[in-house]
C-alpha atoms as a PDB file:
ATOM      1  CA  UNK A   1       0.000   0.000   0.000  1.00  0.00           C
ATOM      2  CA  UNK A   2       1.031   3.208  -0.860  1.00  0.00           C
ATOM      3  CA  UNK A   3       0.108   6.554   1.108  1.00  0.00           C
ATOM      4  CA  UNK A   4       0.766   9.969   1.026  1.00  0.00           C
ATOM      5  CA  UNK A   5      -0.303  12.851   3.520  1.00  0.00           C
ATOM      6  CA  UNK A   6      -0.167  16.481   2.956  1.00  0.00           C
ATOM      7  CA  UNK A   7      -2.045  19.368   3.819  1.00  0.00           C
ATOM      8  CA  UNK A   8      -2.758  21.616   6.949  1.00  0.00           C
ATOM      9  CA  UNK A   9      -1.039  20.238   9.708  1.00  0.00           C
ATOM     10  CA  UNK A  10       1.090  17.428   7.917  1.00  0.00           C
ATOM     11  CA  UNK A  11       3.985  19.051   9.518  1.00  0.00           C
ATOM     12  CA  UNK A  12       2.635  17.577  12.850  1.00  0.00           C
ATOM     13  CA  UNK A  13       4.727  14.278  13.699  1.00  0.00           C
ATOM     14  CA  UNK A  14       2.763  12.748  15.906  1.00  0.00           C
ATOM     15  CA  UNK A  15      -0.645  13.702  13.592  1.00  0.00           C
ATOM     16  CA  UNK A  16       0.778  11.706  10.328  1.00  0.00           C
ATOM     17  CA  UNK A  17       2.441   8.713  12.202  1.00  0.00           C
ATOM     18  CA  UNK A  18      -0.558   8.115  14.051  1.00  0.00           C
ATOM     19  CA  UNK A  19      -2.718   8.681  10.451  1.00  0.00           C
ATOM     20  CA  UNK A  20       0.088   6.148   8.261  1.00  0.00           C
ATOM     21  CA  UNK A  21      -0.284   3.356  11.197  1.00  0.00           C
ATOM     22  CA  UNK A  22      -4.238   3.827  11.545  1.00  0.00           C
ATOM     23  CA  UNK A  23      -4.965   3.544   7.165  1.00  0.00           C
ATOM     24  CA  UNK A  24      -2.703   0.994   7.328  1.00  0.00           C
ATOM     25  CA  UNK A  25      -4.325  -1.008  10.032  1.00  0.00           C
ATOM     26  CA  UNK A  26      -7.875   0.060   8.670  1.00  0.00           C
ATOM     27  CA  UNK A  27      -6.749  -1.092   5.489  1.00  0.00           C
ATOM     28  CA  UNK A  28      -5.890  -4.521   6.247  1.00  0.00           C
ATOM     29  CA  UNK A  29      -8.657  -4.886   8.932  1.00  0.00           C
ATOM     30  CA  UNK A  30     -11.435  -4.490   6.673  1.00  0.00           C
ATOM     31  CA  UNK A  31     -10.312  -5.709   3.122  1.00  0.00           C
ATOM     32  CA  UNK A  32      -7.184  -8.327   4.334  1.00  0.00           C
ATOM     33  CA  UNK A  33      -3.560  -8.152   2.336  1.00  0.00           C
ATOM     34  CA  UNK A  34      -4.568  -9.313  -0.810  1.00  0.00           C
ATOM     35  CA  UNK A  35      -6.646  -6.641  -1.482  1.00  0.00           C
ATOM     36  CA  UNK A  36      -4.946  -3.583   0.207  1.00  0.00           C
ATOM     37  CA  UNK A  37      -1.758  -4.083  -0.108  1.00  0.00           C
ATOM     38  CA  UNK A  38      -2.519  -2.673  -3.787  1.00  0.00           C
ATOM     39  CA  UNK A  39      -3.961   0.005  -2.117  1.00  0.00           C
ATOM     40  CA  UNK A  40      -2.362   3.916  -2.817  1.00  0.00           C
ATOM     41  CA  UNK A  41      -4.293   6.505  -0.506  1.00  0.00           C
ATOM     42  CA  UNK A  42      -3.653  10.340  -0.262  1.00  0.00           C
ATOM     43  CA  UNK A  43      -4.933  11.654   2.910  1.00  0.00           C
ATOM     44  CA  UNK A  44      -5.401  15.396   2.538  1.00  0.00           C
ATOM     45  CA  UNK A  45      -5.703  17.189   5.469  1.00  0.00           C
ATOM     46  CA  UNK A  46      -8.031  20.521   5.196  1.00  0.00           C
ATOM     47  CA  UNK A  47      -8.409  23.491   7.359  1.00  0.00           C
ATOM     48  CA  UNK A  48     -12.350  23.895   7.819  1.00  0.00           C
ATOM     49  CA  UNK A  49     -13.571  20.966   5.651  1.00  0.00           C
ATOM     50  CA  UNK A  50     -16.766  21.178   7.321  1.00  0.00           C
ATOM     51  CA  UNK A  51     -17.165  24.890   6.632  1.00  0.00           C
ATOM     52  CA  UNK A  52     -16.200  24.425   3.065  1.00  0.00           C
ATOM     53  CA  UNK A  53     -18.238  20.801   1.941  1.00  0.00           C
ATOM     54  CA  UNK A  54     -20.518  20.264   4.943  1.00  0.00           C
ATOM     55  CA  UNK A  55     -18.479  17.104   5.858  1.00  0.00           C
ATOM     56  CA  UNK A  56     -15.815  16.460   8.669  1.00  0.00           C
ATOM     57  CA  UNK A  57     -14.392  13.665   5.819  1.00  0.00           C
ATOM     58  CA  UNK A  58     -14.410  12.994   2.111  1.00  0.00           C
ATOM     59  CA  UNK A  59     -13.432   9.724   0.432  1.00  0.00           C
ATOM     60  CA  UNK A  60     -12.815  10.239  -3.536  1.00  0.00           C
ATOM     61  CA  UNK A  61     -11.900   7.858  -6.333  1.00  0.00           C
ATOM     62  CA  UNK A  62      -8.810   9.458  -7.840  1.00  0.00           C
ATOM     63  CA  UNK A  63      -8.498   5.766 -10.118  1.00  0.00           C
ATOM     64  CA  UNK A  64      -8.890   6.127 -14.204  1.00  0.00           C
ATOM     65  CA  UNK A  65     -10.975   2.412 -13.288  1.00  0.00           C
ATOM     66  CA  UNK A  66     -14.003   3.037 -11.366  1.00  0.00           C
ATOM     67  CA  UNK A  67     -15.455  -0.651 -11.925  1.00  0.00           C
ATOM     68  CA  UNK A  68     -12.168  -1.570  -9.684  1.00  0.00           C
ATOM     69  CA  UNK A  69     -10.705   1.358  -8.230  1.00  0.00           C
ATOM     70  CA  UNK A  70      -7.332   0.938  -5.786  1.00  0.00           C
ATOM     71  CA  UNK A  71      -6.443   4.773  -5.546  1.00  0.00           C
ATOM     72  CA  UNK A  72      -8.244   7.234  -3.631  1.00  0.00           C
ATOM     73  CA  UNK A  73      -8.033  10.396  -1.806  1.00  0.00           C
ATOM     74  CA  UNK A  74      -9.596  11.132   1.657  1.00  0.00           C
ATOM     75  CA  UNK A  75      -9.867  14.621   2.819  1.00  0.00           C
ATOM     76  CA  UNK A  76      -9.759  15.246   6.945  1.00  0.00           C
ATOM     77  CA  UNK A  77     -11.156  17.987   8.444  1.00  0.00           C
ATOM     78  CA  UNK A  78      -7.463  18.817  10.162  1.00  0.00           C
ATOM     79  CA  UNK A  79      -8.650  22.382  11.786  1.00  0.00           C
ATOM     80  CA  UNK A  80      -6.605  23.143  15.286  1.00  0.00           C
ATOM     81  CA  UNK A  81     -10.296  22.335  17.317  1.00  0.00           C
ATOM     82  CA  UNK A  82     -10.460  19.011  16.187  1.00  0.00           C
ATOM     83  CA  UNK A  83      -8.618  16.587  18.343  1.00  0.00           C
ATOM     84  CA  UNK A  84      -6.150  13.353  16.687  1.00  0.00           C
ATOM     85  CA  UNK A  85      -8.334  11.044  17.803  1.00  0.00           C
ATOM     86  CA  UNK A  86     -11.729  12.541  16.471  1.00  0.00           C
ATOM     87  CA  UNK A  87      -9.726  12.938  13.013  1.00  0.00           C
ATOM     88  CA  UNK A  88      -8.782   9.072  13.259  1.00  0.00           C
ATOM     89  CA  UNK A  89     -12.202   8.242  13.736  1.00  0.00           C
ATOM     90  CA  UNK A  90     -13.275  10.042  10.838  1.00  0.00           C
ATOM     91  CA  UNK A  91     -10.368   8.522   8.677  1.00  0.00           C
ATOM     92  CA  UNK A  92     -11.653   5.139  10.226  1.00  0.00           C
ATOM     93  CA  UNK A  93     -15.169   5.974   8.888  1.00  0.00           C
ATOM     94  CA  UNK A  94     -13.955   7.000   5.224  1.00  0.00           C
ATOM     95  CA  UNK A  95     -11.677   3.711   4.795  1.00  0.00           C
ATOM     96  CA  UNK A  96     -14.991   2.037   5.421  1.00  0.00           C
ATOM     97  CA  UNK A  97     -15.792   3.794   2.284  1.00  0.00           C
ATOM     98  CA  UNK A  98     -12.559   2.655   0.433  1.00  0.00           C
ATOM     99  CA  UNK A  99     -13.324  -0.860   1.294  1.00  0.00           C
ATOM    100  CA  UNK A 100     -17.319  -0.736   0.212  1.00  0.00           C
ATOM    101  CA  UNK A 101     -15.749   0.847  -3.463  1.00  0.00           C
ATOM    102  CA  UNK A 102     -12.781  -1.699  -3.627  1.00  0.00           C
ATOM    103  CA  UNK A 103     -15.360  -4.992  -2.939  1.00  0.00           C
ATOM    104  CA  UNK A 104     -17.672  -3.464  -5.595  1.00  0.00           C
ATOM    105  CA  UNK A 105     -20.262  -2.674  -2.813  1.00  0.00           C
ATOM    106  CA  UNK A 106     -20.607   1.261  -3.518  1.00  0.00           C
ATOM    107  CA  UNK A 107     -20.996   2.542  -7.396  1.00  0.00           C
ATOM    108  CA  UNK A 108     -21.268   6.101  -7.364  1.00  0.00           C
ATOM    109  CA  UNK A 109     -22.339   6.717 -11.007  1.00  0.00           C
ATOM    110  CA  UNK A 110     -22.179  10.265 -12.400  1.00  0.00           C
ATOM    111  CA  UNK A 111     -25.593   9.698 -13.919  1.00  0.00           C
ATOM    112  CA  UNK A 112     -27.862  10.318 -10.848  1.00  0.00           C
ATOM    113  CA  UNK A 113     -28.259   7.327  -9.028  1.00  0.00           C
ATOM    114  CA  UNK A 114     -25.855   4.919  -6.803  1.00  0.00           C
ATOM    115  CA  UNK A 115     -25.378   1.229  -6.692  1.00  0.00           C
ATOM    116  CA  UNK A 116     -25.615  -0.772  -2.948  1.00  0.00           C
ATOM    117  CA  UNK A 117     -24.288  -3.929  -2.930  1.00  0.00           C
ATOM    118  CA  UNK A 118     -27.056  -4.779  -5.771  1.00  0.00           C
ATOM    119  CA  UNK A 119     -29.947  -1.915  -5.111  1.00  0.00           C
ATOM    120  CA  UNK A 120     -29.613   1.389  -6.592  1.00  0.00           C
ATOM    121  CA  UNK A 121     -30.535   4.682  -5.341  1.00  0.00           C
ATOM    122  CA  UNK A 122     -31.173   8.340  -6.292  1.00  0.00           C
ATOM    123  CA  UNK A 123     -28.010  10.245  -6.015  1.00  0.00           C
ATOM    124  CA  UNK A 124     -30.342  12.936  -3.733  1.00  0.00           C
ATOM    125  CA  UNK A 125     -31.213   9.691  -1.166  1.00  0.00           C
ATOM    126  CA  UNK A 126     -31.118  11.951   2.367  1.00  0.00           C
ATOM    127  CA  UNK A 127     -27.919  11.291   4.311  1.00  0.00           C
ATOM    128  CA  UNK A 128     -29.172   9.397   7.458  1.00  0.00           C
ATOM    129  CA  UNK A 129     -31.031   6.679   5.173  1.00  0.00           C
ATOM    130  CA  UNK A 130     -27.906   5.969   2.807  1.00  0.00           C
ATOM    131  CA  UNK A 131     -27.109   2.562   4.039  1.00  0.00           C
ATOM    132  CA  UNK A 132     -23.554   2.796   3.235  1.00  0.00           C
ATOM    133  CA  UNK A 133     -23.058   5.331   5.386  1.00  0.00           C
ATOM    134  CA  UNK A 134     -24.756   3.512   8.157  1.00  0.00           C
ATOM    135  CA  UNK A 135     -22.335   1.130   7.856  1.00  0.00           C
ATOM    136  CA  UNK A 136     -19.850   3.000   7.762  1.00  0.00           C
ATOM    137  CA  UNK A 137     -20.972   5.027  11.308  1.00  0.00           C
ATOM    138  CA  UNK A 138     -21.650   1.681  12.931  1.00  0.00           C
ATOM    139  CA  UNK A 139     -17.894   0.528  12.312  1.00  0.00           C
ATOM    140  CA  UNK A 140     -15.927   3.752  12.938  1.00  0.00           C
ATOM    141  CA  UNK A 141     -15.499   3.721  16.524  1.00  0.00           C
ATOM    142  CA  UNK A 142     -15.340   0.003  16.615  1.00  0.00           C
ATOM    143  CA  UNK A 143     -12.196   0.165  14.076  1.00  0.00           C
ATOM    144  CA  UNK A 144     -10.649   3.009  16.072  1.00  0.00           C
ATOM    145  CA  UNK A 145     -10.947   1.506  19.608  1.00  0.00           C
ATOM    146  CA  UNK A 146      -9.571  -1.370  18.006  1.00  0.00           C
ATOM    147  CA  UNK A 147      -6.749   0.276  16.300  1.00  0.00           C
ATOM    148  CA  UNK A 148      -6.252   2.091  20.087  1.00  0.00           C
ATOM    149  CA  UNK A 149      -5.968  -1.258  21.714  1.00  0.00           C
ATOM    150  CA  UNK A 150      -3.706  -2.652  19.375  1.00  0.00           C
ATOM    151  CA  UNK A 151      -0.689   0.338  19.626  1.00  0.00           C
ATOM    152  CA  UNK A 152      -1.053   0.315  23.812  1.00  0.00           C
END
């Protein structure tokens, strides 16, 4: 796997070793080595995400193949107020996201509508009944905790 991190507050140490062991664990916890060891993830860290896209994280397909994609980008809301672990949560919460694109579970198509696992969707489906993202809150703190437990 291959990963990059720049942005506001990549100059922090202790903020991009605890990001490049988190993907990494993330990674191989929820799609094994086969599968994301061909992984390459930029992790752009933003001042004010929320402010500017209404979202505390962002996980986009930066792959030329988006029937099998293996490179994305996640943007972090990095401002000063939010602590390292809230920001490895939210990482935690947008590799779910990497893994439902790289199993084929999520299709975002640019025609209006979205493929899960094999139902699609309007595009304009409200937030809290996207069923991706439900899956993706109900494993966030359960990857991070265990991500915690395993660096103690």
């Amino acid at each position: 796997m291959i990963v990059y991190i720049d942005g506001y507050r990549s100059n922090n140490l202790q903020l991009t070793a605890s990001l490049l062991e988190s993907v990494y664990f993330y990674a191989y916890e929820l799609l094994g080595g086969r599968q994301a060891r061909h992984l390459t993830i930029e992790i752009k860290l933003t001042k004010e995400l929320k402010k500017k896209s209404g979202a505390y994280g962002l996980c986009h397909i930066i792959d030329d193949n988006l029937n099998k994609p293996r490179e994305f980008m996640v943007e972090l809301d990095a401002s000063m107020k939010n602590s390292f672990e809230q920001i490895l949560i939210w990482l935690a919460h947008e590799m779910v996201h990497v893994k439902q694109f790289v199993r084929g579970e999520l299709c975002d198509y640019e025609n209006t509508r979205v493929k899960w696992k094999s139902k699609e969707y309007p595009d304009n489906i409200v937030y809290n009944k996207q069923p991706w993202e439900a899956e993706a809150y109900r494993l966030e703190e359960k990857l991070f905790k265990q991500w915690e437990q395993s660096y103690e």
